[in-house]
N, C-alpha and C. Protein backbone atom coordinates (compact mmCIF):
# COMPACT_ATOMS: atom_id res chain seq x y z
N UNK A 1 -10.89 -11.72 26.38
CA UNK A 1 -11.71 -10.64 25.85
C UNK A 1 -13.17 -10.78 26.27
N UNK A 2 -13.84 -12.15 26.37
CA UNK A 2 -15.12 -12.05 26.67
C UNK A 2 -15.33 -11.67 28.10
N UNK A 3 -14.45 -12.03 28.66
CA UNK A 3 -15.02 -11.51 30.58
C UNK A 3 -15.18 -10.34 31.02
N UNK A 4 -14.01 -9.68 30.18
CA UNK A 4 -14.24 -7.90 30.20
C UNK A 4 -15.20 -7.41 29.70
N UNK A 5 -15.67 -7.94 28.45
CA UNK A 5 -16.26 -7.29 27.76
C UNK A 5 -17.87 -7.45 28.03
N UNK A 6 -18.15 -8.92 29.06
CA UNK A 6 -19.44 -9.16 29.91
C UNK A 6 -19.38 -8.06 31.16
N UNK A 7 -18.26 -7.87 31.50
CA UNK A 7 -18.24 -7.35 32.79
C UNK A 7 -18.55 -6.09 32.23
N UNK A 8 -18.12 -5.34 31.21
CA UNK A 8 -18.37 -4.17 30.88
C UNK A 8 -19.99 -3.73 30.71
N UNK A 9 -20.65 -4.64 29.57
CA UNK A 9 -21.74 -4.82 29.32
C UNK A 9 -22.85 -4.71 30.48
N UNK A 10 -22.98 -5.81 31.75
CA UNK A 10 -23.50 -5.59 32.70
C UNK A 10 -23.18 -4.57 33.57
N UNK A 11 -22.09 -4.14 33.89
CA UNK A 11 -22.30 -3.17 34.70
C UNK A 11 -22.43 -1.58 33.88
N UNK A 12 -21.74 -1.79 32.91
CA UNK A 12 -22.19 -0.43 32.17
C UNK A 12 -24.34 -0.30 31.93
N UNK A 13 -24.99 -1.00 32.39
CA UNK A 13 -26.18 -1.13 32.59
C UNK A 13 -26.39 -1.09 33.96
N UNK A 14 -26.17 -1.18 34.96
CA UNK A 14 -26.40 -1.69 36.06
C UNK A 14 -25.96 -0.58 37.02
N UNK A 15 -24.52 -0.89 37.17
CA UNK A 15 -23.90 0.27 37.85
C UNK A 15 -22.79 1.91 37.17
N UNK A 16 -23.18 1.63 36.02
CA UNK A 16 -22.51 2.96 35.47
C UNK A 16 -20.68 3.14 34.92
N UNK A 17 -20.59 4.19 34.20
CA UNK A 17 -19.77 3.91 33.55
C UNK A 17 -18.26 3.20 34.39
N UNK A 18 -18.27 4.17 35.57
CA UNK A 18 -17.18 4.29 36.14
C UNK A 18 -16.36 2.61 36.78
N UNK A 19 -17.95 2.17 37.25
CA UNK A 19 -17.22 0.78 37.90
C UNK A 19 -17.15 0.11 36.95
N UNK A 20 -17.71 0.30 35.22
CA UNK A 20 -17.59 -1.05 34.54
C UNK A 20 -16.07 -0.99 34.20
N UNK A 21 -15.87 0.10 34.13
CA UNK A 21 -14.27 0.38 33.47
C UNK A 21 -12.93 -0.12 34.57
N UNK A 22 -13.81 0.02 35.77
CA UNK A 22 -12.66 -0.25 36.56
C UNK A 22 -12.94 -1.68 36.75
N UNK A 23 -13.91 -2.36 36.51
CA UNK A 23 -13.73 -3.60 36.08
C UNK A 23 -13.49 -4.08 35.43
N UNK A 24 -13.15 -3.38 34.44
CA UNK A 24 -12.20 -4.48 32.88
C UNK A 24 -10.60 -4.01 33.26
N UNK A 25 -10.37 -2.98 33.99
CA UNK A 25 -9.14 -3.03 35.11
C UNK A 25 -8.59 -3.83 35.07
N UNK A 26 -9.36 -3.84 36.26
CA UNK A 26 -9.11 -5.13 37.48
C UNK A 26 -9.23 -6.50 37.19
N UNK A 27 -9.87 -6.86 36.37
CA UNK A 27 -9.83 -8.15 36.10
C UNK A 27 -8.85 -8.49 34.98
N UNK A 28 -8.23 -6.98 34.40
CA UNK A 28 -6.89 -7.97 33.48
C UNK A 28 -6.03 -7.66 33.72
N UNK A 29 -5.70 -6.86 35.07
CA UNK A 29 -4.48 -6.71 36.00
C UNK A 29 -4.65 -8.09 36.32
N UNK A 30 -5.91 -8.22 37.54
CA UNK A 30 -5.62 -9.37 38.16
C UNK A 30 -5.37 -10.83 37.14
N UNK A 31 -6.07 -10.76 36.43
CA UNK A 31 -5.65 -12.15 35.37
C UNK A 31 -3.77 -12.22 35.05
N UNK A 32 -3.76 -11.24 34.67
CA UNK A 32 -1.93 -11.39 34.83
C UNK A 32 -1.07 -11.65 36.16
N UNK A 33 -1.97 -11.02 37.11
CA UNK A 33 -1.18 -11.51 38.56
C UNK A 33 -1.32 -12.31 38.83
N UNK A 34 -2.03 -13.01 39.16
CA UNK A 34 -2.47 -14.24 39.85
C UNK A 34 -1.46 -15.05 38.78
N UNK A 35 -1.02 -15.07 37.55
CA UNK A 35 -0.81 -15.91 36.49
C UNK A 35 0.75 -15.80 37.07
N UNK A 36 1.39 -14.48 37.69
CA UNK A 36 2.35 -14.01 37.55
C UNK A 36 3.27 -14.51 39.09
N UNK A 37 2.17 -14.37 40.14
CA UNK A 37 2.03 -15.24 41.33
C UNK A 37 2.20 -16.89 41.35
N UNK A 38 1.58 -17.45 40.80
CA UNK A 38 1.47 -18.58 40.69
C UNK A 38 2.31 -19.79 40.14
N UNK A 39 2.82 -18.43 39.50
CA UNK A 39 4.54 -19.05 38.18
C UNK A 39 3.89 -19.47 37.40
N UNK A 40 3.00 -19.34 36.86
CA UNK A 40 2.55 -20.10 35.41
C UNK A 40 2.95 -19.31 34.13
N UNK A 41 2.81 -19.83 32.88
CA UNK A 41 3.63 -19.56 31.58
C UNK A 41 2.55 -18.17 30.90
N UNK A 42 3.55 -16.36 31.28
CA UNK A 42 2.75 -15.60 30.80
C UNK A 42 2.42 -15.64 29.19
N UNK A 43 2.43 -15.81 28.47
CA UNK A 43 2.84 -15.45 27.04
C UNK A 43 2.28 -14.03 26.57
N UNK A 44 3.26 -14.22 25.24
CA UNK A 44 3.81 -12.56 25.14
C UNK A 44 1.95 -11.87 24.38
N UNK A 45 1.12 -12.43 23.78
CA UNK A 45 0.05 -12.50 23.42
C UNK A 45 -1.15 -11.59 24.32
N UNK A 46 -1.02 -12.84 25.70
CA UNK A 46 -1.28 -12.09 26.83
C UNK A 46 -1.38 -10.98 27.40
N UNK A 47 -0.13 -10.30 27.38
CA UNK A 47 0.26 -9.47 27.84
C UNK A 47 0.11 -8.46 27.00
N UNK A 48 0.19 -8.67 25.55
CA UNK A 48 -0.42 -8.07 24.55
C UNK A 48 -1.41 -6.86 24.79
N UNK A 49 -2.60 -8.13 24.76
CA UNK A 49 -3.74 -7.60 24.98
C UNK A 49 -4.44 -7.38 26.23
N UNK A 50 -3.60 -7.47 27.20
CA UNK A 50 -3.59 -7.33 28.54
C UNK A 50 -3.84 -5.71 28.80
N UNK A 51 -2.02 -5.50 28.29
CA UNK A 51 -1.89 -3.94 28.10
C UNK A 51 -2.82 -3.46 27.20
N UNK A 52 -2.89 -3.43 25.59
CA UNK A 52 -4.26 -2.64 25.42
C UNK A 52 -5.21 -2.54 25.92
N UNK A 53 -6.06 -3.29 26.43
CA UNK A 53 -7.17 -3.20 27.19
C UNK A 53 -7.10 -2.16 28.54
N UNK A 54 -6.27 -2.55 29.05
CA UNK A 54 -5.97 -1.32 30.51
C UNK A 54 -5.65 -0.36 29.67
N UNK A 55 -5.21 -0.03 28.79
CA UNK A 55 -4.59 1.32 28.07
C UNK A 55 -6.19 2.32 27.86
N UNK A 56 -6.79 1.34 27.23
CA UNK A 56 -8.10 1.65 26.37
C UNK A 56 -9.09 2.12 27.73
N UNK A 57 -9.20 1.19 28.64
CA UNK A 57 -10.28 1.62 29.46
C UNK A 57 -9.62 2.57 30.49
N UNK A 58 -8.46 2.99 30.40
CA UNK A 58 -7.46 4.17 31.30
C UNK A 58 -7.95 5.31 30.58
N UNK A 59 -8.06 4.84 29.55
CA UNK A 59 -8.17 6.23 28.60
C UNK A 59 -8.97 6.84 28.70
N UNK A 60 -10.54 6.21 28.71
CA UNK A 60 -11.71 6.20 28.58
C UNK A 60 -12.35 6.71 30.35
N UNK A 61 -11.81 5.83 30.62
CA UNK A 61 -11.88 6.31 32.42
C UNK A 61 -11.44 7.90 32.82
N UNK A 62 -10.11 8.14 32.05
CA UNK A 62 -10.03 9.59 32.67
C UNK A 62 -10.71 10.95 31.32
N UNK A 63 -11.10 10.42 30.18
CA UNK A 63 -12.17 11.14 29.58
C UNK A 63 -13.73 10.71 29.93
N UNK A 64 -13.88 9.68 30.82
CA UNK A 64 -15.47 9.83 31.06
C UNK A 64 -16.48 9.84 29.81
N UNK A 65 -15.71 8.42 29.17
CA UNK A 65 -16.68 8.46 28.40
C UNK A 65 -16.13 6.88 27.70
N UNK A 66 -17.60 6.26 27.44
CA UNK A 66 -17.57 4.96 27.00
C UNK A 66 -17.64 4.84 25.25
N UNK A 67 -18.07 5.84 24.68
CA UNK A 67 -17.40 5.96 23.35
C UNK A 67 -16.14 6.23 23.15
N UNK A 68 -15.06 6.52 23.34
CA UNK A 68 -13.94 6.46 23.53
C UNK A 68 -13.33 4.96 23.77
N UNK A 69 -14.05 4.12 24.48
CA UNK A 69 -13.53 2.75 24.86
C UNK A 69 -13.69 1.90 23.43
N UNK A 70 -14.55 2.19 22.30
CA UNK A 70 -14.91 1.35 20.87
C UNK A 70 -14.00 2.16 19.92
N UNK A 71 -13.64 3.72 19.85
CA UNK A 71 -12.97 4.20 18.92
C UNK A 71 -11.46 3.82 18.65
N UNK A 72 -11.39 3.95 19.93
CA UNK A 72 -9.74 3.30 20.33
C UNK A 72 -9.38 2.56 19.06
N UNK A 73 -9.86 0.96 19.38
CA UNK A 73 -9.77 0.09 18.74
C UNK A 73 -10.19 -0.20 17.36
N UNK A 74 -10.92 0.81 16.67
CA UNK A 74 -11.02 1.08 15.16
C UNK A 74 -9.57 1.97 14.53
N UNK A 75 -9.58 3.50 15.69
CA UNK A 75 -8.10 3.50 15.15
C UNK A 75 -6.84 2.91 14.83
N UNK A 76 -6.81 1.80 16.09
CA UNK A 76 -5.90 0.72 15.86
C UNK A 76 -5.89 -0.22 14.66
N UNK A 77 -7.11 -0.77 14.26
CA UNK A 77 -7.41 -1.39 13.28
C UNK A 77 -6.88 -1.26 12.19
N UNK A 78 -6.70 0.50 11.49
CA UNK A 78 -6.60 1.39 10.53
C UNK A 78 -5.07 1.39 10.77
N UNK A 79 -4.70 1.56 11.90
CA UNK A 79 -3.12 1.66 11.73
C UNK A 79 -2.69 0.45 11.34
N UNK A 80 -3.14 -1.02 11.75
CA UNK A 80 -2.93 -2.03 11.46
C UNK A 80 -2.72 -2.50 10.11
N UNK A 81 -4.23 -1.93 9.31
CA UNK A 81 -4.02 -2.59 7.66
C UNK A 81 -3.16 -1.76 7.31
N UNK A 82 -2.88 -0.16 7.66
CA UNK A 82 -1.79 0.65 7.01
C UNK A 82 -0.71 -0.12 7.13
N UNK A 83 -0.17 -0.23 8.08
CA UNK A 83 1.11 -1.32 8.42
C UNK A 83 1.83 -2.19 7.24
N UNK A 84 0.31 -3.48 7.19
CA UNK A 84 0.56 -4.54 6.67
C UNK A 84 0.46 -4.41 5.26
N UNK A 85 -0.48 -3.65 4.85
CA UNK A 85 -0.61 -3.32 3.35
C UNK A 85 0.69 -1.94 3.01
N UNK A 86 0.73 -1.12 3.37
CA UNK A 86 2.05 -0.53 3.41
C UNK A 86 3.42 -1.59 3.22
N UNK A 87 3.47 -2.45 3.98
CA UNK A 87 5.01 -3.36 4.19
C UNK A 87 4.81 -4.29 2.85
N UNK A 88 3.52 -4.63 2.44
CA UNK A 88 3.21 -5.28 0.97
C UNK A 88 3.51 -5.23 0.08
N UNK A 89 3.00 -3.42 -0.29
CA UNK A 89 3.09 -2.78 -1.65
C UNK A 89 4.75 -2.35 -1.58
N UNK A 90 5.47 -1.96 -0.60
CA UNK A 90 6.92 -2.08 -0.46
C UNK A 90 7.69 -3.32 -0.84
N UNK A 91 7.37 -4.25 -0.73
CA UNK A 91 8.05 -5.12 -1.03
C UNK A 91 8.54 -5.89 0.12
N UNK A 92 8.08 -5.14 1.49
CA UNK A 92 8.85 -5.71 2.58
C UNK A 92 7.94 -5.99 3.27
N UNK A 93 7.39 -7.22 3.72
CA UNK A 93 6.04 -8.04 4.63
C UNK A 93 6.72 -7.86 5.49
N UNK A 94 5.69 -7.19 6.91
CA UNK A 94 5.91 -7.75 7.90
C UNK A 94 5.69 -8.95 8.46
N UNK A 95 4.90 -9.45 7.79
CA UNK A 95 4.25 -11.04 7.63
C UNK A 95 5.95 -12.13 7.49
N UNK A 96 6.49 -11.00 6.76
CA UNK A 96 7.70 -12.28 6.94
C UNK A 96 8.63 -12.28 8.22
N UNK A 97 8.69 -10.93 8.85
CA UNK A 97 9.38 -10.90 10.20
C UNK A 97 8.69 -11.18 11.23
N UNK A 98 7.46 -11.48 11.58
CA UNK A 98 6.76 -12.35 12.49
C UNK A 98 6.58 -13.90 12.15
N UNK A 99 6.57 -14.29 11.52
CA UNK A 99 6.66 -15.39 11.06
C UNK A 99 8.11 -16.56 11.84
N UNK A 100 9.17 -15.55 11.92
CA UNK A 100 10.55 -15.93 11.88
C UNK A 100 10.01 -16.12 13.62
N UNK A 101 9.19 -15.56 14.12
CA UNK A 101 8.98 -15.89 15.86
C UNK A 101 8.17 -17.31 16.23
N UNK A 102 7.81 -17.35 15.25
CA UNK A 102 7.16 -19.12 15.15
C UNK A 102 7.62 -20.36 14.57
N UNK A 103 7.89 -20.01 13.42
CA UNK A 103 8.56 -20.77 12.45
C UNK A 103 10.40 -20.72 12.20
N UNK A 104 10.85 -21.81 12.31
CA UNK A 104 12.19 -22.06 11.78
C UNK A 104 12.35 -21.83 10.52
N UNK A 105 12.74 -20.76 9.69
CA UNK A 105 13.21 -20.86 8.39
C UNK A 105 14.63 -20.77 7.82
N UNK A 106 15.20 -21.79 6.91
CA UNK A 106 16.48 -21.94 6.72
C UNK A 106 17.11 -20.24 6.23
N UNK A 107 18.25 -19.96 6.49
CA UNK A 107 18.65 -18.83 6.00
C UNK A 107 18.41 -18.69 4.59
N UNK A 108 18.37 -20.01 3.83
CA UNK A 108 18.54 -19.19 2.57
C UNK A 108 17.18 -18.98 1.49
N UNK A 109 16.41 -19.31 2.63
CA UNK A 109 15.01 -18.83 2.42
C UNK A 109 14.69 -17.52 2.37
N UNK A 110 15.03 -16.51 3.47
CA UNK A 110 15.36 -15.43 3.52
C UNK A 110 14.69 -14.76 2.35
N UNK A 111 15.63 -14.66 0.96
CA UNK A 111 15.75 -14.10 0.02
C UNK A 111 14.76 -14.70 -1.39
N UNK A 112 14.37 -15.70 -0.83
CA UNK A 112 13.38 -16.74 -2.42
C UNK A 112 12.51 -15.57 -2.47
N UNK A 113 12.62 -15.73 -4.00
CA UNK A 113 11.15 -14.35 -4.62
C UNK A 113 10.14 -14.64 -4.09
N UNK A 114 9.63 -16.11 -4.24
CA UNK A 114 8.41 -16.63 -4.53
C UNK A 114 7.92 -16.59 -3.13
N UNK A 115 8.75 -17.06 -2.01
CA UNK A 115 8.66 -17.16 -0.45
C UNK A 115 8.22 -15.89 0.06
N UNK A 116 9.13 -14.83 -0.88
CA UNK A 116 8.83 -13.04 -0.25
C UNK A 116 7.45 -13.11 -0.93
N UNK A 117 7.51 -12.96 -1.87
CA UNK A 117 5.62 -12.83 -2.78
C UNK A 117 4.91 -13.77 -1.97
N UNK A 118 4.94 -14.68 -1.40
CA UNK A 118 3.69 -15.41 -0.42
C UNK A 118 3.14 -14.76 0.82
N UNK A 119 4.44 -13.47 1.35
CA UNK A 119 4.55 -13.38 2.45
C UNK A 119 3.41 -11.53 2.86
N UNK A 120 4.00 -11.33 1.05
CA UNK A 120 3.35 -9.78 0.35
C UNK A 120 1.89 -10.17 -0.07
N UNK A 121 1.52 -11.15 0.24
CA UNK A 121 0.43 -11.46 -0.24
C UNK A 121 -0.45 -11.95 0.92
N UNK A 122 -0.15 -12.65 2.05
CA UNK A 122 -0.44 -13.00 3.13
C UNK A 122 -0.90 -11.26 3.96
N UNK A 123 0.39 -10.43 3.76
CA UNK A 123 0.35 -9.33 4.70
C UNK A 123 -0.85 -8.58 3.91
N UNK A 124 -0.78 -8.36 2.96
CA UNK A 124 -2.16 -7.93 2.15
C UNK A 124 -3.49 -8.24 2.17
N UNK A 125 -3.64 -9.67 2.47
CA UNK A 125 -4.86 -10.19 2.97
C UNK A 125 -5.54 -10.25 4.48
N UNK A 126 -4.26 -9.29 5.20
CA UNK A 126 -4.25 -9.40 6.53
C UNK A 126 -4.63 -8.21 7.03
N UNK A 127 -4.17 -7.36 6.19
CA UNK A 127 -4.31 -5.79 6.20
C UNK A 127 -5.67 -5.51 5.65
N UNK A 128 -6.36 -6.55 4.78
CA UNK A 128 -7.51 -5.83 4.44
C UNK A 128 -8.57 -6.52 5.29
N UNK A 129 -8.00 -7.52 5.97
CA UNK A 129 -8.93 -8.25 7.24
C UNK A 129 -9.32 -6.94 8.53
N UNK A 130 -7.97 -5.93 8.64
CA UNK A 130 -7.85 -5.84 9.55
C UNK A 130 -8.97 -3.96 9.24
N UNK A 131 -8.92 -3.78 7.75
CA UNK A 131 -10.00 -2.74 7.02
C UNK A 131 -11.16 -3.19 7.70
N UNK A 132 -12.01 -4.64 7.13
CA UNK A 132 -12.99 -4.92 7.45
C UNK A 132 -13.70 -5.03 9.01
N UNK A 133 -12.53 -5.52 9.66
CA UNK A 133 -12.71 -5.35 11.17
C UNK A 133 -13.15 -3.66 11.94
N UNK A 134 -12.55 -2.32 11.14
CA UNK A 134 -12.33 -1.36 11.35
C UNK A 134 -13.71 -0.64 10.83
N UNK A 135 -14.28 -1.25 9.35
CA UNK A 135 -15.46 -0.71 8.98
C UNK A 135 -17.10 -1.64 9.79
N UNK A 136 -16.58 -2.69 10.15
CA UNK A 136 -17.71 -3.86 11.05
C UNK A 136 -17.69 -2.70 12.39
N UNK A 137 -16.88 -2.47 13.22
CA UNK A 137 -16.62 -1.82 14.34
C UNK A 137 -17.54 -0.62 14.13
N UNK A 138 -17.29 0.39 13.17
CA UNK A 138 -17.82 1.65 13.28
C UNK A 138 -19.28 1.84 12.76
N UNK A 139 -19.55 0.49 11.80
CA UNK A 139 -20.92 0.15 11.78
C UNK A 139 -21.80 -0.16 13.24
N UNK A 140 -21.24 -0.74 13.49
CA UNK A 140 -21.96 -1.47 14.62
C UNK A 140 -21.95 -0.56 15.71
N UNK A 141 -20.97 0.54 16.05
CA UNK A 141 -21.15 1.67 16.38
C UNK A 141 -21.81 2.28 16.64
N UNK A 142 -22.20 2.99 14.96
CA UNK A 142 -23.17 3.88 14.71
C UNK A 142 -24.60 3.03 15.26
N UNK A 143 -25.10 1.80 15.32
CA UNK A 143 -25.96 1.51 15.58
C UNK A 143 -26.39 1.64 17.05
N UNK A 144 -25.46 1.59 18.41
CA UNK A 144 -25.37 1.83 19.28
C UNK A 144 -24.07 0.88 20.22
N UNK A 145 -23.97 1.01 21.94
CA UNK A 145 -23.09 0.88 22.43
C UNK A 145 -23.47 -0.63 22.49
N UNK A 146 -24.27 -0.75 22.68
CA UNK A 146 -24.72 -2.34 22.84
C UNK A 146 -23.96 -3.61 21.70
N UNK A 147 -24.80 -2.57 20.23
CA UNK A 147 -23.97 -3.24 19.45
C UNK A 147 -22.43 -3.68 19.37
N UNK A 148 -21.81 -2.09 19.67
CA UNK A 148 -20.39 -2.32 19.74
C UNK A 148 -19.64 -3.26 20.64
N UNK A 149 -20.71 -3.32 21.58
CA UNK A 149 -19.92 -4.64 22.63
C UNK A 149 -20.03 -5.94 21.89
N UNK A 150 -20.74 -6.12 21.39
CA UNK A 150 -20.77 -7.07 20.40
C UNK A 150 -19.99 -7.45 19.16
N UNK A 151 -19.65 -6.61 18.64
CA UNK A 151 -18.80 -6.63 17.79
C UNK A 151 -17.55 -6.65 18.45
N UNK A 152 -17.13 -6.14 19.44
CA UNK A 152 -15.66 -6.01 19.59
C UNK A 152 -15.48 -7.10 20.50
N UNK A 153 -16.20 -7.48 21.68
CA UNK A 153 -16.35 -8.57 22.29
C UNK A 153 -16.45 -9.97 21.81
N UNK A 154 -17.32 -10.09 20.55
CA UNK A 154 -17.37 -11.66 20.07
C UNK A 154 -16.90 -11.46 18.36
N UNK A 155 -17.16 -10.73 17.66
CA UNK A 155 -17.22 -10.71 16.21
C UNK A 155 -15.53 -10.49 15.68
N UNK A 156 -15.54 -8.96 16.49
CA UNK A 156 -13.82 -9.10 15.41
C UNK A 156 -12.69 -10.34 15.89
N UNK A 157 -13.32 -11.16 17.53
CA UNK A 157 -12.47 -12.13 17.61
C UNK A 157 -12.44 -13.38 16.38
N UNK A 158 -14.11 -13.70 15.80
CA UNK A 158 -14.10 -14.54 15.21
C UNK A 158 -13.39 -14.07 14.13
N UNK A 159 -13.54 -13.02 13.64
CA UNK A 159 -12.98 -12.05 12.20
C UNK A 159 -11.23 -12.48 12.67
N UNK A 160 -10.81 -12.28 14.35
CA UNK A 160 -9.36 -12.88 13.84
C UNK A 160 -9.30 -14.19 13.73
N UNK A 161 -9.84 -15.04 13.75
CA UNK A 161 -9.55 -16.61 13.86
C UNK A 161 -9.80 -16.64 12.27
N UNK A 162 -10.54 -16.40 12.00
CA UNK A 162 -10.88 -16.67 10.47
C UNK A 162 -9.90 -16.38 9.75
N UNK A 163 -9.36 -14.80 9.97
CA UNK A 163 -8.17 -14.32 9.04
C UNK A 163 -6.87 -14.95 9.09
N UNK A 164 -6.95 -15.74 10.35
CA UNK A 164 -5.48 -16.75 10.50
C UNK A 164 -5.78 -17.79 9.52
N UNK A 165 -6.62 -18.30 9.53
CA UNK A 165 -7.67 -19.79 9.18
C UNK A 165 -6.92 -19.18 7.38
N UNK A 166 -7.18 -18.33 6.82
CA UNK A 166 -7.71 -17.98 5.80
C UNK A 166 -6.20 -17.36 5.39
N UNK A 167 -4.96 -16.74 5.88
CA UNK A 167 -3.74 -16.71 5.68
C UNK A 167 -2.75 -17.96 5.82
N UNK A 168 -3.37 -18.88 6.71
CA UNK A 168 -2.70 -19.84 6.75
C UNK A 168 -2.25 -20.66 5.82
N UNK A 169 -4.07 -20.73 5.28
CA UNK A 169 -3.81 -21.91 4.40
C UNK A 169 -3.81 -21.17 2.59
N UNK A 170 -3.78 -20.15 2.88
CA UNK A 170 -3.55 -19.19 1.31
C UNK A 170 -1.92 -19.28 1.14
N UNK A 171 -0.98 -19.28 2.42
CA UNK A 171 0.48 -19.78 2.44
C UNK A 171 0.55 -21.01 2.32
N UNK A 172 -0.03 -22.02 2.66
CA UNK A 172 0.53 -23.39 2.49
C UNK A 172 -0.08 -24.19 1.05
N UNK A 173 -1.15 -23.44 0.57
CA UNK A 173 -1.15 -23.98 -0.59
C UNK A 173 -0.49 -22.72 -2.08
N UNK A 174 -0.38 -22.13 -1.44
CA UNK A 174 1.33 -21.42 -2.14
C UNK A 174 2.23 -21.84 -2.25
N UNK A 175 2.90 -21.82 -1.33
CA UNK A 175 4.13 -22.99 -1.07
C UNK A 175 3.94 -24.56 -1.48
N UNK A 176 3.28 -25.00 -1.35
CA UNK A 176 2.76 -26.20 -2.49
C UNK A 176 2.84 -25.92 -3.70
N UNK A 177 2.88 -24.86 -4.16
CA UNK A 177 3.08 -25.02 -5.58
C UNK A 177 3.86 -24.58 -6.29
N UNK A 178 5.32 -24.01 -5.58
CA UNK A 178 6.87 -24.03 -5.56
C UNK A 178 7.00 -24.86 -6.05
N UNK A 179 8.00 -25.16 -6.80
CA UNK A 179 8.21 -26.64 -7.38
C UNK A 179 9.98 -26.64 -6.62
N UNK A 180 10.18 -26.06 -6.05
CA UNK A 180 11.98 -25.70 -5.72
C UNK A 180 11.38 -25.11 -3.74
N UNK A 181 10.57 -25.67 -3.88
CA UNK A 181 10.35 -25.28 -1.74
C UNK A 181 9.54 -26.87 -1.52
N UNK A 182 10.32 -27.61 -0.36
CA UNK A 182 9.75 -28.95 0.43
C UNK A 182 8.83 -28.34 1.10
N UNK A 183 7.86 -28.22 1.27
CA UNK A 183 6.86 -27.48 3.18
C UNK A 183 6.83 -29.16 3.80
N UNK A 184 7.33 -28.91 4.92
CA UNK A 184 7.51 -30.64 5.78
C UNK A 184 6.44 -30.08 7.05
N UNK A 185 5.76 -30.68 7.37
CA UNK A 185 4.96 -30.74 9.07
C UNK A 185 5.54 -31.35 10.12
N UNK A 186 6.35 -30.83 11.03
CA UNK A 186 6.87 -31.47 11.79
C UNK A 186 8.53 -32.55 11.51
N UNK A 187 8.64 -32.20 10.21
CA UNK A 187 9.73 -33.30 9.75
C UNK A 187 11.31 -32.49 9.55
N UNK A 188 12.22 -33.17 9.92
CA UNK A 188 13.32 -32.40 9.68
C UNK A 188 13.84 -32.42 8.26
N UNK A 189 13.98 -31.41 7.33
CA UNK A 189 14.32 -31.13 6.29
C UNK A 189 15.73 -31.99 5.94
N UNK A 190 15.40 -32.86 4.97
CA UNK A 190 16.83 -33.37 4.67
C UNK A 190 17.77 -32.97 3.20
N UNK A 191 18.88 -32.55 3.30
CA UNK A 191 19.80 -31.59 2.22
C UNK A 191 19.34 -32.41 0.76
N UNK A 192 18.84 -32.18 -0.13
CA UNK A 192 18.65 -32.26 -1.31
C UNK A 192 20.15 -32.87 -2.64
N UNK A 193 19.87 -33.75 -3.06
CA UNK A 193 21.13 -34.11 -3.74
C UNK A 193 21.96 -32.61 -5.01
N UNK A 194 22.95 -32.78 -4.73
CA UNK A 194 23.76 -31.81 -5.09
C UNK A 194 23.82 -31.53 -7.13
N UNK A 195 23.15 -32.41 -7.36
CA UNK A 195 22.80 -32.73 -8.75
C UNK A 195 20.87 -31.88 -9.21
N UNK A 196 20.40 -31.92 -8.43
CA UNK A 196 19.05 -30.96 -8.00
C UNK A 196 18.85 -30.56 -6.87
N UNK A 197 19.63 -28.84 -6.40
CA UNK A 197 19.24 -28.46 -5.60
C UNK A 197 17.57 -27.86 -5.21
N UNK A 198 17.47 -28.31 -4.10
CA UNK A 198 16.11 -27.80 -3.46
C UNK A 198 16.12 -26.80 -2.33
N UNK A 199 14.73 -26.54 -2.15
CA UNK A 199 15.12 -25.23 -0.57
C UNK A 199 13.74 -26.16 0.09
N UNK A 200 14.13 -26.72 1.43
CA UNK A 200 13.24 -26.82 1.81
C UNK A 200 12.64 -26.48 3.01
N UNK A 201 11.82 -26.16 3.63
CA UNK A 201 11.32 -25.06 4.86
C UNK A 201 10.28 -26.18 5.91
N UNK A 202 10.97 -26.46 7.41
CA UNK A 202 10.43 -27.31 7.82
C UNK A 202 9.57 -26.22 9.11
């Protein structure tokens, strides 16, 4: 995010709208090729935000216009907390079906109240991360384009590290206080004696 978003910055000063855009292009086409050339490990993350970014400055490129390149990504924002706070107040986290792409969880975890309520509560705090990111953006906006490179370039990244930082450990000291869930780091979960069953999630 920062190379585009320098490359944007300087040349959207320098040489105008058209080449900065086709330089945040080109440089996250080429960052995937060369990666893609080379055989090295794409991850799906990557590619992620690979594609938005070409999406965003495609967009912006054939409306001719660099406000369009900051709105994008506030709408997204908004669809985002809808998402997560939507799947919350339902009862159904998406927080718990991404999770299952990182983490090993025993099947019969699945269904624990307390595991789903960590997960409705995580997606809730994630969704309103993803509010604040959406109202920081359109502030910084309104102040000008400069600002917005700023914000979207360095700030809402820190805003996501933090919100991981800050879901992470709002789940693990949850799950700490299960009295019927093990949380192990790295350790393989061993079956619980049949006289006190346990659930434990490695």
């Amino acid at each position: 995010m920062l190379v585009p978003t320098g490359l944007l910055y300087i040349l959207l000063h320098t040489a105008g709208l058209l080449p900065a855009l086709i330089a945040v292009i080109g440089w996250s086409v080429g960052t995937v090729t060369i990666r893609w050339i080379t055989g090295r490990h794409l991850p799906g993350t990557l590619l992620v935000c690979t594609g938005a970014m070409v999406a965003r400055a495609s967009v912006s490129l054939a409306l001719s216009s660099a406000l369009i390149y900051f709105v994008q990504p506030v709408i997204a924002s908004v669809f985002m907390a809808a998402l997560f706070l939507g799947s919350a107040l339902l009862g159904r986290p998406i927080t718990m079906r991404l999770a299952r792409d990182f983490v090993h969880l025993p099947a019969h975890l699945h269904s624990h109240p307390g595991l789903r309520r960590v997960f409705m509560q995580t997606a809730a705090l994630w969704g309103l991360g993803r509010l604040v990111d959406a109202g920081m953006s359109l502030g910084f906006l309104h102040i000008g384009l400069d600002a917005a490179l700023l914000s979207r370039g360095v700030l809402s990244g820190v805003l996501t590290v933090v919100m991981v930082g800050v879901c992470a450990l709002w789940g693990i000291r949850a799950l700490r206080r299960m009295p019927d869930v093990t949380f192990n780091f790295g350790r393989k979960s061993t079956p619980a004696p049949a006289a006190t069953p346990a659930l434990a999630a490695a």
